[in-house]
Protein backbone atom coordinates (compact mmCIF):
# COMPACT_ATOMS: atom_id res chain seq x y z
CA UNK A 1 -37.38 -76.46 -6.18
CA UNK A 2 -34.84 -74.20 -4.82
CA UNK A 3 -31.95 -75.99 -3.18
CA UNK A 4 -30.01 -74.30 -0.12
CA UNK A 5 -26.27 -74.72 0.24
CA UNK A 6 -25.55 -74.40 4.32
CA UNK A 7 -21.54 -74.75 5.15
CA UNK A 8 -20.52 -77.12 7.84
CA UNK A 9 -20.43 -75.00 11.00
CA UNK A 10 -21.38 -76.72 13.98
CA UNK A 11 -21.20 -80.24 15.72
CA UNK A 12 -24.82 -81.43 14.75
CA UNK A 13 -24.29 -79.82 11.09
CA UNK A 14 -21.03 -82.16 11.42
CA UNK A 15 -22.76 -85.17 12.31
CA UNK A 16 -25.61 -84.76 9.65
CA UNK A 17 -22.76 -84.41 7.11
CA UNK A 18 -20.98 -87.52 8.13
CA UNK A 19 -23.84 -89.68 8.18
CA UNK A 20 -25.97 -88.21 5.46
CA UNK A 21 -24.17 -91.52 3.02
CA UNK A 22 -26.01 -94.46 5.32
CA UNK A 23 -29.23 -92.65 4.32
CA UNK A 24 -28.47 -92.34 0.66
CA UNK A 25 -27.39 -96.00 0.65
CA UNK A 26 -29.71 -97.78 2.41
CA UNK A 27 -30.99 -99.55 -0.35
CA UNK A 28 -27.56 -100.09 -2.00
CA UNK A 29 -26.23 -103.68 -2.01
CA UNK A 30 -22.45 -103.68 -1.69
CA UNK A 31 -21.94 -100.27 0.39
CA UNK A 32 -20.15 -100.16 3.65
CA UNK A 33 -20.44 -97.39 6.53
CA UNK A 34 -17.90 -95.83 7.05
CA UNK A 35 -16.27 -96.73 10.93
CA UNK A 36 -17.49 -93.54 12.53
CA UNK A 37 -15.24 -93.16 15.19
CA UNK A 38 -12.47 -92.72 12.22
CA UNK A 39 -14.98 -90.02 10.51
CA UNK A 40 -14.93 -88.06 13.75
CA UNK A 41 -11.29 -88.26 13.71
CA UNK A 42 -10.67 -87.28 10.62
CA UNK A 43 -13.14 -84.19 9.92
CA UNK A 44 -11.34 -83.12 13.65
CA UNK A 45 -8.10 -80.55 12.32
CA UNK A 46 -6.88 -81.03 15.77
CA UNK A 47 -5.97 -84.63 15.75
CA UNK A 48 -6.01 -84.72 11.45
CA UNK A 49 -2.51 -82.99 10.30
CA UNK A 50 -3.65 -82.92 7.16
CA UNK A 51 -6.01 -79.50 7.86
CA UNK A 52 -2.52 -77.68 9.04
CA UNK A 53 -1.42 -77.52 5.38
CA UNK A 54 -5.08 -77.49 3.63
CA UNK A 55 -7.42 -75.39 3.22
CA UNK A 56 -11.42 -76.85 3.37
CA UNK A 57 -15.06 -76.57 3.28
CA UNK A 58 -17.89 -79.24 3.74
CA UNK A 59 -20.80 -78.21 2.57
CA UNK A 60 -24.55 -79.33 3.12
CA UNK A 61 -27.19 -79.21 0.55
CA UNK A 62 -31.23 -78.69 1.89
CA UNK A 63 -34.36 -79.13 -0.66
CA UNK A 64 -37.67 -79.00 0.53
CA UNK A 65 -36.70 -78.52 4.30
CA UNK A 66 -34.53 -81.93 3.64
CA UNK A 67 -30.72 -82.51 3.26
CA UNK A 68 -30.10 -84.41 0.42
CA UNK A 69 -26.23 -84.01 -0.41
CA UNK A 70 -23.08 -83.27 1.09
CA UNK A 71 -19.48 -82.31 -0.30
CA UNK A 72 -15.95 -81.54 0.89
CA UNK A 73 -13.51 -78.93 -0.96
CA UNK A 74 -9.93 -78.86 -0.15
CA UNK A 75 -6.80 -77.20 -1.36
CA UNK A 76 -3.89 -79.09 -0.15
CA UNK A 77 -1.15 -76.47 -0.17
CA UNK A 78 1.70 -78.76 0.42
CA UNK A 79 0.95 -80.89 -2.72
CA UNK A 80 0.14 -77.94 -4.96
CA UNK A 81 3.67 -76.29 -4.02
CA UNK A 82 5.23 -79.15 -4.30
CA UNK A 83 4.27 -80.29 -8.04
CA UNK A 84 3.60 -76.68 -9.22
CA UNK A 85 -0.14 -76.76 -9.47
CA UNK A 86 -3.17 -74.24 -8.61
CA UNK A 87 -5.44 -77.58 -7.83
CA UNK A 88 -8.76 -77.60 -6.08
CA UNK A 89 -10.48 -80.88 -5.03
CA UNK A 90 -13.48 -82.35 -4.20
CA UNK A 91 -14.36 -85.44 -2.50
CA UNK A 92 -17.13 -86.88 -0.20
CA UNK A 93 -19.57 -86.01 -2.59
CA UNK A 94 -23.16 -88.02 -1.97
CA UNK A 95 -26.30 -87.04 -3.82
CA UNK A 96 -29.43 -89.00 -4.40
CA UNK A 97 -30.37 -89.20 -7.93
CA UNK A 98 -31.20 -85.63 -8.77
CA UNK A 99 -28.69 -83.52 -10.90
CA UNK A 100 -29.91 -80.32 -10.17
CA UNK A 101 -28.41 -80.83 -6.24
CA UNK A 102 -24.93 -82.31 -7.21
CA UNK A 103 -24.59 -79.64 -9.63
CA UNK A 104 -25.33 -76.88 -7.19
CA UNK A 105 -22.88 -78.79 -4.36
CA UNK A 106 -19.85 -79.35 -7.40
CA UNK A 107 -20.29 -75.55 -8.45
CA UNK A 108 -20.70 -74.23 -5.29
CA UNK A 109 -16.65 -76.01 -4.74
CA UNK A 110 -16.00 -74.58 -7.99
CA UNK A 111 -17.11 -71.31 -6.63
CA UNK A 112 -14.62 -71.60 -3.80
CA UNK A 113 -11.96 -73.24 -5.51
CA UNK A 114 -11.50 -70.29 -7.91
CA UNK A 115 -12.08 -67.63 -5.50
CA UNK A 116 -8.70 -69.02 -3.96
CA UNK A 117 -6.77 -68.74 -6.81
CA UNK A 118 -7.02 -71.89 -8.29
CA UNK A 119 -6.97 -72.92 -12.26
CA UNK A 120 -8.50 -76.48 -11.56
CA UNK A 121 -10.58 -78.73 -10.19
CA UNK A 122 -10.06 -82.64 -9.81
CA UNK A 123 -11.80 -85.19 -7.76
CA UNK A 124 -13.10 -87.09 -5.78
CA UNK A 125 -9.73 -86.87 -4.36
CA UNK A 126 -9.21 -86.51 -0.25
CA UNK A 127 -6.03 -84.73 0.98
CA UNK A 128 -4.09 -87.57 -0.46
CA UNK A 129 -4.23 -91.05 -2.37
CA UNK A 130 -4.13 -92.87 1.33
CA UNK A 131 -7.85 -91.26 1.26
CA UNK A 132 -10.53 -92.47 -0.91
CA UNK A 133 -10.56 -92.10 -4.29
CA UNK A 134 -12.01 -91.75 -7.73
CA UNK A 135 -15.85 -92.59 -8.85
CA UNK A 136 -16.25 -96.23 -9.45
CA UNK A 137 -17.17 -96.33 -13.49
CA UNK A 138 -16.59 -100.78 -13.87
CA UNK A 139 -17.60 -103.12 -11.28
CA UNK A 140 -20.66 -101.92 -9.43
CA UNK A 141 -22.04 -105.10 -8.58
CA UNK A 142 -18.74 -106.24 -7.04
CA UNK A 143 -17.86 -106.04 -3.03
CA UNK A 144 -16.57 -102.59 -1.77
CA UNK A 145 -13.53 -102.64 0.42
CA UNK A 146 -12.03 -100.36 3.14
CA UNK A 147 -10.52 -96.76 1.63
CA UNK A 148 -11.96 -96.79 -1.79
CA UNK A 149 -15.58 -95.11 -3.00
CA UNK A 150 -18.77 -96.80 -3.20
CA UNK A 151 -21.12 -94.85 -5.79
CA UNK A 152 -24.33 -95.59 -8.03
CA UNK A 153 -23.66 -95.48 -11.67
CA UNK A 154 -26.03 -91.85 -12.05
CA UNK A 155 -23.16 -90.13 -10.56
CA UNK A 156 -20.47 -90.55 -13.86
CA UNK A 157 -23.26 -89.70 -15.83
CA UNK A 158 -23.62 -86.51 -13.49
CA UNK A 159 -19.72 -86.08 -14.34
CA UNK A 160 -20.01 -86.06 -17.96
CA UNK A 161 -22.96 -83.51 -17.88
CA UNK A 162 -20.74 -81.15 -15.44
CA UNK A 163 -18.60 -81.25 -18.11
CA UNK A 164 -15.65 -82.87 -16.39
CA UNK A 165 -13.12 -84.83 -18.01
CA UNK A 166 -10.72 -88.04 -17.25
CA UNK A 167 -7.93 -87.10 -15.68
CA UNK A 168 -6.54 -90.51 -14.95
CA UNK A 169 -8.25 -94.41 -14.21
CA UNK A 170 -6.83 -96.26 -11.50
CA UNK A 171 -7.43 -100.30 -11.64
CA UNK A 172 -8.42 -103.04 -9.32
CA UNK A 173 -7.30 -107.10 -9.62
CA UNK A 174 -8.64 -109.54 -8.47
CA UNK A 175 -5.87 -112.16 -8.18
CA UNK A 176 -6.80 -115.93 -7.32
CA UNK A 177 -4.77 -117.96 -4.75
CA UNK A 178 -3.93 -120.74 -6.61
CA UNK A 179 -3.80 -124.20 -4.80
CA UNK A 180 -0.27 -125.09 -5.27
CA UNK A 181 2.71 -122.16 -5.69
CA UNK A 182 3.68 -122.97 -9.19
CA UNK A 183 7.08 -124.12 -9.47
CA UNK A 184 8.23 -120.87 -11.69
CA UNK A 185 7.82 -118.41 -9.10
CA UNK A 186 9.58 -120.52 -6.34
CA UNK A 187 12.72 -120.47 -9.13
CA UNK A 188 11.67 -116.65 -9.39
CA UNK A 189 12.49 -115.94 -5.89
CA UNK A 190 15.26 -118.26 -5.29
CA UNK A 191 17.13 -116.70 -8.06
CA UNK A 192 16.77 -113.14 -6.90
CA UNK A 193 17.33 -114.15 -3.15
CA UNK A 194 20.46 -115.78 -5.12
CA UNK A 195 21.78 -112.84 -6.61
CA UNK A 196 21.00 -110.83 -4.01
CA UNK A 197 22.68 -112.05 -0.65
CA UNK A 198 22.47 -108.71 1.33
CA UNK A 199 18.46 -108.70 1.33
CA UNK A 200 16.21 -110.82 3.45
CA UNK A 201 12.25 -111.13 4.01
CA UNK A 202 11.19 -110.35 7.16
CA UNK A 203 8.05 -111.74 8.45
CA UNK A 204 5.70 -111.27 11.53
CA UNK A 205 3.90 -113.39 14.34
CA UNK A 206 2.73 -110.82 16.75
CA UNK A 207 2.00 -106.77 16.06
CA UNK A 208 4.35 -105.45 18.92
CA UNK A 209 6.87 -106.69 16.73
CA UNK A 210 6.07 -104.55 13.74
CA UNK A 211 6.07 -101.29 15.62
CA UNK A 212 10.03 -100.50 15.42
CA UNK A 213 9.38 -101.05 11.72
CA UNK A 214 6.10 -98.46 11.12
CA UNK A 215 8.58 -95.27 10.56
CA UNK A 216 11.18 -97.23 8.39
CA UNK A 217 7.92 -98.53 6.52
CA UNK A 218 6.68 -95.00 6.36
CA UNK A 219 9.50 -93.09 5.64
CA UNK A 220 9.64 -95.50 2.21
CA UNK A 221 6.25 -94.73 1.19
CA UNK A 222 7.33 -90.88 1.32
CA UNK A 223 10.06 -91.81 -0.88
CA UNK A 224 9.02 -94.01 -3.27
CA UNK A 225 5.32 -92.20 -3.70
CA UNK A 226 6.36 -88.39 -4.35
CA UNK A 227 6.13 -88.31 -8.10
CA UNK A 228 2.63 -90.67 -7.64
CA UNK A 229 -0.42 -88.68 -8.80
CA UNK A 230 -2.45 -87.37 -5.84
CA UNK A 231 0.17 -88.59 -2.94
CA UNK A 232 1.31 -85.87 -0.66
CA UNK A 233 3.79 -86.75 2.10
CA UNK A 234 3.39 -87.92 5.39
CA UNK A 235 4.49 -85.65 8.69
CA UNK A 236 5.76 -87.71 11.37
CA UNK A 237 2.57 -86.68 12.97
CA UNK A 238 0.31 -88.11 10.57
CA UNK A 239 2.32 -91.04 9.94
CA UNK A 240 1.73 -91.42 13.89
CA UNK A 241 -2.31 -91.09 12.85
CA UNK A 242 -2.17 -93.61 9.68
CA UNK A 243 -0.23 -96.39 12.17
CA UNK A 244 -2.68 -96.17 14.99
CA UNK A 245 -5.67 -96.30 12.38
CA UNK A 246 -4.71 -99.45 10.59
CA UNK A 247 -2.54 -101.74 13.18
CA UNK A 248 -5.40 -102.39 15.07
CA UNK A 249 -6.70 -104.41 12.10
CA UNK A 250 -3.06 -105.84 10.80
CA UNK A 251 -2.50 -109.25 10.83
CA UNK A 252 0.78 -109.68 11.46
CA UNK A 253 1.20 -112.36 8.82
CA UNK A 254 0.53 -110.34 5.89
CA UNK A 255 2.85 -107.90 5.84
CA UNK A 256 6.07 -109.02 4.53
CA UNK A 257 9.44 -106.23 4.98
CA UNK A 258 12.49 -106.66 2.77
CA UNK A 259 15.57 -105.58 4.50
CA UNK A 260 18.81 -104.96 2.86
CA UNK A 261 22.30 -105.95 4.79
CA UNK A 262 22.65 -102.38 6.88
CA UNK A 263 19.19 -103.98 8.11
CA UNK A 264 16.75 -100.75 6.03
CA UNK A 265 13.41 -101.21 5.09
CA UNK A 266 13.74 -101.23 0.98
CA UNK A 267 10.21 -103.32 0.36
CA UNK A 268 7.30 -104.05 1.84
CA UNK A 269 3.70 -105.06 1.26
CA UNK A 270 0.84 -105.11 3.24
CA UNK A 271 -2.52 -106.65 3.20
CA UNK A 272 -5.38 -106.95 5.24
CA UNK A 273 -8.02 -109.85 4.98
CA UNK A 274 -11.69 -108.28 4.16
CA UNK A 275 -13.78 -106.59 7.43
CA UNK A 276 -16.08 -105.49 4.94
CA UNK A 277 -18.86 -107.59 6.26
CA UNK A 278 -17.79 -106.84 9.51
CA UNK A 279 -18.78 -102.84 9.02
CA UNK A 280 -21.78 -103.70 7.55
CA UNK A 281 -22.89 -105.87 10.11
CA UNK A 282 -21.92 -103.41 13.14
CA UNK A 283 -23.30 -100.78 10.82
CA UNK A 284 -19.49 -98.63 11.51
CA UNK A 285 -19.90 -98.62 14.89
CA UNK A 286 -17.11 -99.77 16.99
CA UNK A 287 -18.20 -99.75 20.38
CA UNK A 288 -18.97 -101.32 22.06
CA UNK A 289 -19.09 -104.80 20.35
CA UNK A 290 -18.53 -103.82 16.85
CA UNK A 291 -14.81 -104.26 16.60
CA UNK A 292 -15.83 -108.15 17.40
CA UNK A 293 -17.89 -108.44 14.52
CA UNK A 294 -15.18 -106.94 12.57
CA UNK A 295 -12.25 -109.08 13.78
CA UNK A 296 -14.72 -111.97 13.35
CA UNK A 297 -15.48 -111.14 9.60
CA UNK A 298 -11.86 -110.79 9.05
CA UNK A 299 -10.88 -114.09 10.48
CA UNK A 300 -14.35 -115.95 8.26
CA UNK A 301 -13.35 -113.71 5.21
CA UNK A 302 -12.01 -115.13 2.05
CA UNK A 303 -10.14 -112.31 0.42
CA UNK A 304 -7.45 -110.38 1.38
CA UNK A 305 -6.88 -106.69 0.55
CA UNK A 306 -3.53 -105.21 -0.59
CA UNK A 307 -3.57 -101.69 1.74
CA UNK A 308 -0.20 -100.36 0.61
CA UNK A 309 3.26 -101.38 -0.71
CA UNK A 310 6.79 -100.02 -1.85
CA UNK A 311 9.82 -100.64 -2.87
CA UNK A 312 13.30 -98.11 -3.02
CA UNK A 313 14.15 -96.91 -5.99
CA UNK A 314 17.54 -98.46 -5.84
CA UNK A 315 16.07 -101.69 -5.61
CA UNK A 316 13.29 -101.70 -8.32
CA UNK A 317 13.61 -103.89 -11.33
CA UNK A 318 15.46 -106.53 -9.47
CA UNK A 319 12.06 -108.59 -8.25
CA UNK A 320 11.42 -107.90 -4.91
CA UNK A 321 7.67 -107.53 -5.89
CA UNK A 322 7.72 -110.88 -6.97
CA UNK A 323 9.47 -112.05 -4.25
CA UNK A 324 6.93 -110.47 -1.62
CA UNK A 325 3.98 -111.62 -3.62
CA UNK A 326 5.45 -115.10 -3.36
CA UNK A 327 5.66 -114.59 0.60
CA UNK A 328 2.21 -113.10 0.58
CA UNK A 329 0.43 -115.87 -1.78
CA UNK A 330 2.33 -118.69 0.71
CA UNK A 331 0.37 -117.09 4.16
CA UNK A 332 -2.97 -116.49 1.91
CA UNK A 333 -2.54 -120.83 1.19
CA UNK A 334 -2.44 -121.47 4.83
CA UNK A 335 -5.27 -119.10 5.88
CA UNK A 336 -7.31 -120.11 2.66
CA UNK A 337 -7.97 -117.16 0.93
CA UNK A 338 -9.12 -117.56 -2.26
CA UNK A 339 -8.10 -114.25 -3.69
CA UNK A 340 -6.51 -110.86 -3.50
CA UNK A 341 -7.91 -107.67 -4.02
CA UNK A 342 -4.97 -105.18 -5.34
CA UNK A 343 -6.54 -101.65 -3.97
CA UNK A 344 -6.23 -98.91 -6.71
CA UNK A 345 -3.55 -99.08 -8.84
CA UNK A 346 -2.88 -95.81 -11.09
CA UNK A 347 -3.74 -97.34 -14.43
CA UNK A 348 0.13 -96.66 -16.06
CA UNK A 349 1.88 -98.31 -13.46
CA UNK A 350 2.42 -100.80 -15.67
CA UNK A 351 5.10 -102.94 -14.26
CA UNK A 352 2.62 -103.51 -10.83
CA UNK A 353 -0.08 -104.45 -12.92
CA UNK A 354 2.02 -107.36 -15.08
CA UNK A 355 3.30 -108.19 -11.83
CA UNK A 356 -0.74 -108.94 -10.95
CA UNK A 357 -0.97 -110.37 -14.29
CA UNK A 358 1.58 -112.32 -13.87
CA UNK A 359 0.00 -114.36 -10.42
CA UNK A 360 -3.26 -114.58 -12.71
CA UNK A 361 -5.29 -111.41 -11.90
CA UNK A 362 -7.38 -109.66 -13.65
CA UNK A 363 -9.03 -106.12 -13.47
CA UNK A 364 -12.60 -106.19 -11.63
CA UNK A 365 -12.96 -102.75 -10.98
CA UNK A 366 -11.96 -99.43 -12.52
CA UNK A 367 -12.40 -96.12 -10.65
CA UNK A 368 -11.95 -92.48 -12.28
CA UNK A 369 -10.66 -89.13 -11.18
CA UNK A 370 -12.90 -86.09 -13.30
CA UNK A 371 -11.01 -82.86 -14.07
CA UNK A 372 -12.65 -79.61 -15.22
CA UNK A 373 -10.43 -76.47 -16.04
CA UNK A 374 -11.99 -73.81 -13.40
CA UNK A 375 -11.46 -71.00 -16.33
CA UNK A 376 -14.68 -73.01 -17.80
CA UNK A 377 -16.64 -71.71 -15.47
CA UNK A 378 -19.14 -69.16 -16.12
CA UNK A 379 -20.52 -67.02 -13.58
């Protein structure tokens, strides 16, 4: 059957595209809709920065008078200049089981991709690693969480007959709450409080007290993630657009800020209990009752996920993970979660994963990023 690729030009094209997934899914266990009123958002250049310094193309796939797969291409310009690359991407891609149509959608970004110049193509990967990414290869019958992929296993074998490679594995912990703080990591963190007067962990009862902290906190991430695989920085704009995304569904307690003596953000963590449930059950809509269902799941839910952390680089290898894991286990005891879930971790950052280790995780999940030299292609 012949299979029709139709770019993303219009508003109802738009809305087929973003909810084309919830069809594909509907039979799938642990998915979770997307929130749509973020989707909107997102695909909009206007209030996304990242389109400014990327190019992109969504693109629709139609067999037998029915669309049955989607996919996005971009070429982040900023990132490619930046690390010296000539790097296409693709991302959103959702197929049903039929090779024939993700092959068509992934060549058809090839297509494109090489047409602009470019010598690669990786994926999925969104404009950066604060979007989701990587196919899910270990752990499919495990709970999906907010900002990471949710496919069926058909689609890594679709990868390996595409001829893609690995290009790197990022990991996921699961890391129990134990009962009772063991006595080792209390002398952990009173030692490196010890020997290190000037810093101080500042915690949180209430989120108007966090905002004077979200550029500090953002401004650190810049730093400390610029050599991290995939990352491209934040503009004060879209730091603006990743604080009004997430604080709505912070809880205060669970993010933990080191500060040194000149009072400068040089840690933090944050984590977020689960609202997985939540989605589901308000099926990503929002209004007008869903975020109730979603603050409701959060406050019945269980497990908290890590969303993001970092510490300077003049203040690594002294234990302020430790110390912030400490904090974070101690509000986790009180609110009686039973475990963390660590969020992607590349899978050679290998002093965050013994620090995970360490508490008594252990990897659950495993997600990959496929690579395919674009000179492979043959027209």
């Amino acid at each position: 059957m012949e299979i029709e690729i139709i770019p993303v030009q219009t508003r109802r094209e738009l809305k087929t595209f973003i909810h084309l997934p919830a069809k594909i899914h509907k039979d799938h266990v642990n998915w979770v809709p997307p929130i749509y009123m973020d989707e909107w958002q997102y695909f909009n250049p206007k209030k996304n920065e990242a389109f400014s310094h990327s190019e992109t193309i969504l693109l629709l796939a139609e067999k037998n008078g029915e669309i049955v797969g989607r996919i996005m291409g971009i070429i982040n310009q900023l990132y490619n200049e930046a690390h010296n690359v000539r790097e296409g991407r693709f991302c959103l891609l959702e197929t049903y089981d039929d090779f024939e149509v993700a092959k068509t959608l992934v060549d058809a970004i090839q297509q494109w991709s090489a047409a602009k110049g470019m010598t690669s193509l990786v994926g999925p990967v969104g404009f950066s690693d604060k979007d989701p990414q990587g196919f899910m290869i270990e752990g499919f019958d495990k709970p999906v969480v907010i900002a990471s992929n949710c496919n069926f296993p058909f689609m890594i074998d679709f990868m390996d007959r595409m001829s893609f490679t690995k290009k790197v594995d990022l990991v996921v912990y699961k890391v129990p709450v134990p009962e009772t703080i063991p006595e080792v990591y209390k002398k952990i963190n009173e030692r490196i409080m010890l020997n290190n007067p000037d810093i101080k962990v500042v915690s949180f009862n209430s989120k108007r007290k966090i905002i004077p902290y979200v550029k500090p906190i953002l401004d650190l991430v810049n730093e400390t993630f610029k050599d991290i695989y995939g990352f491209a920085p934040l503009s004060d704009k879209e730091k603006g657009e990743f604080a009004s995304k997430y604080l709505p569904i912070i809880d205060p307690r669970f993010l933990k800020v080191v500060e040194n003596g000149k009072k400068e953000v040089v840690a933090f963590v944050l984590g977020v209990p689960d609202l997985s449930e939540g989605i589901r059950k308000c099926k990503g809509y929002v209004l007008p009752f869903g975020i109730f269902q979603i603050l409701h799941s959060q406050k019945k839910s269980k497990q908290l996920d890590l969303l993001l952390g970092a510490v300077h680089s003049d203040y690594r290898d002294i234990g302020l993970n430790a110390v912030m894991g400490l904090h974070l286990l101690q509000e986790a005891q009180k609110r009686k979660i039973e475990y963390l879930d660590s969020h992607l971790e590349l899978e050679d950052n290998l002093k965050m994963r013994a620090e995970n280790e360490r508490l008594g995780g252990f990897v659950y999940k495993r997600f990959r990023i496929f690579q395919k030299p674009l000179q492979d292609i043959t027209e």
